[in-house]
Protein backbone atom coordinates (compact mmCIF):
# COMPACT_ATOMS: atom_id res chain seq x y z
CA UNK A 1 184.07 49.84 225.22
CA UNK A 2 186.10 46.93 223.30
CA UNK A 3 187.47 48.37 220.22
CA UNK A 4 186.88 45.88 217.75
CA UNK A 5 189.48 46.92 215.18
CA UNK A 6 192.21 44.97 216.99
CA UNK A 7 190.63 41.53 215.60
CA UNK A 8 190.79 42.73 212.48
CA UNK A 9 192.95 40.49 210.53
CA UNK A 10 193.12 37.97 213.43
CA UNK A 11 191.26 34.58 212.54
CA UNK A 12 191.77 33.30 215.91
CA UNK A 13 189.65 35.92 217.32
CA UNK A 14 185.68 36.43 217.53
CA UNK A 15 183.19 38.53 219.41
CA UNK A 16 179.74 37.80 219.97
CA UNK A 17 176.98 38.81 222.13
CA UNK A 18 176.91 37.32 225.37
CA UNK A 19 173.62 36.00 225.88
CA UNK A 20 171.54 37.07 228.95
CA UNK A 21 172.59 35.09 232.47
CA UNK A 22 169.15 33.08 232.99
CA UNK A 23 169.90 31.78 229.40
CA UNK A 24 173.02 30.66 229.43
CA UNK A 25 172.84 28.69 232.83
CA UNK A 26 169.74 27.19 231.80
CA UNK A 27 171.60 25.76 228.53
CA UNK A 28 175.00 25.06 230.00
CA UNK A 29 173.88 23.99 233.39
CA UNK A 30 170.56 22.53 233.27
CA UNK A 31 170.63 21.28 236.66
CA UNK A 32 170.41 24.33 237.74
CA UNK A 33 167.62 26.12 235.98
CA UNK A 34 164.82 25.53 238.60
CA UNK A 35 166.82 27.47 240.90
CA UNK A 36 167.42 30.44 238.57
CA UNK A 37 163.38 30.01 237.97
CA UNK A 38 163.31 30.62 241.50
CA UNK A 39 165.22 33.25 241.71
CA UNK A 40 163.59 35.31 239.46
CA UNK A 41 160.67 35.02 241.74
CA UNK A 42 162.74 35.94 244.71
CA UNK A 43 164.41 38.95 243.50
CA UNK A 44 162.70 42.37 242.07
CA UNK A 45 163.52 42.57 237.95
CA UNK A 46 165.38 46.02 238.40
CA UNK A 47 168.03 44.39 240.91
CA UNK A 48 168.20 41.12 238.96
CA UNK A 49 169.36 43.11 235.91
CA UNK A 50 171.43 45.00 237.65
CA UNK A 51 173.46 42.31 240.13
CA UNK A 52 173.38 39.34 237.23
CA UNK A 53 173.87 41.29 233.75
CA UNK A 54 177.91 40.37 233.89
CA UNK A 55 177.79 36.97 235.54
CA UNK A 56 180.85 34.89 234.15
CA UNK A 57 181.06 31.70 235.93
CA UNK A 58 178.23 30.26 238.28
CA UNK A 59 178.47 27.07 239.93
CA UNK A 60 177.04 24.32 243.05
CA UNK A 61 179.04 22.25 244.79
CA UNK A 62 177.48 20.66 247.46
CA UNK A 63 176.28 23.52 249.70
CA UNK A 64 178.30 25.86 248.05
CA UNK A 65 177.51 28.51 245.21
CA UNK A 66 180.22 29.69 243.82
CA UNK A 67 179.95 33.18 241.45
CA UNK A 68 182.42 34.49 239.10
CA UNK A 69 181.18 38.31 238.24
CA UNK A 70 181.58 40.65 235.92
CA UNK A 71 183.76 43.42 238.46
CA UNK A 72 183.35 44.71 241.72
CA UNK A 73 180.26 46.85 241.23
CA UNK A 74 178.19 43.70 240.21
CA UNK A 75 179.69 41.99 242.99
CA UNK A 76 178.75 44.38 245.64
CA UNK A 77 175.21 44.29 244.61
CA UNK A 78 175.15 40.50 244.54
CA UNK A 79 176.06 40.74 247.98
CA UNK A 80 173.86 43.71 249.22
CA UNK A 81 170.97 42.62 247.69
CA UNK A 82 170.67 38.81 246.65
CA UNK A 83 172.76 36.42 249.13
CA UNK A 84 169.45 35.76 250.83
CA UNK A 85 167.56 34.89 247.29
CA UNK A 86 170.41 32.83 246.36
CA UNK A 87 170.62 30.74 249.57
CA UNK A 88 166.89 30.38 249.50
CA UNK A 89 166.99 29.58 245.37
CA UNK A 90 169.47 27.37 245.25
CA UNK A 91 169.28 25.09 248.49
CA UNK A 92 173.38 26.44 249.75
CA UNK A 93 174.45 27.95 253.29
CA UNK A 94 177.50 29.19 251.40
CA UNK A 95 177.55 31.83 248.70
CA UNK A 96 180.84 32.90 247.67
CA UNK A 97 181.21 35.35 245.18
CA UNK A 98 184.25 36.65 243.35
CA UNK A 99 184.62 39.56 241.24
């Protein structure tokens, strides 16, 4: 857990609560909200939460998804669980994850 006493003092440092995945991309990265609409249909809620809670970068190029997550825990359920979904959500052969 981030111990917040370390900003104290500190005005060029903030915290704030991230905001859930779906929400962000959706604002940020509009072009890709129908797939992330998609995926929610694709994938079961429990491993959704679970594989997308830390997402920090997610992006298409061309084929290509690229995902930036949280650690390797939310990376090996990405990959266990939702490579097909992805594929299948967000029209890529190529899902490359980092984490």
């Amino acid at each position: 857990m981030l111990n917040k006493n370390h900003m104290a003092g500190n005005a060029h440092l903030s915290s704030e609560a991230a905001e859930p995945f779906e929400i962000r991309i959706k604002r940020d990265k509009p072009e890709l909200a129908q797939g992330i609409d998609k995926l929610l249909e694709l994938v079961p809620e429990e491993i959704y939460k679970r594989a997308f809670k830390n997402i920090q970068t997610f992006n298409k190029r061309g084929d290509t998804l690229l995902i930036v997550s949280g650690g390797i825990l939310e990376r090996s359920f990405l990959e266990r669980d939702c490579i097909p979904a992805l594929k299948e959500a967000f029209e890529v052969t190529k899902v490359q994850i980092i984490g």
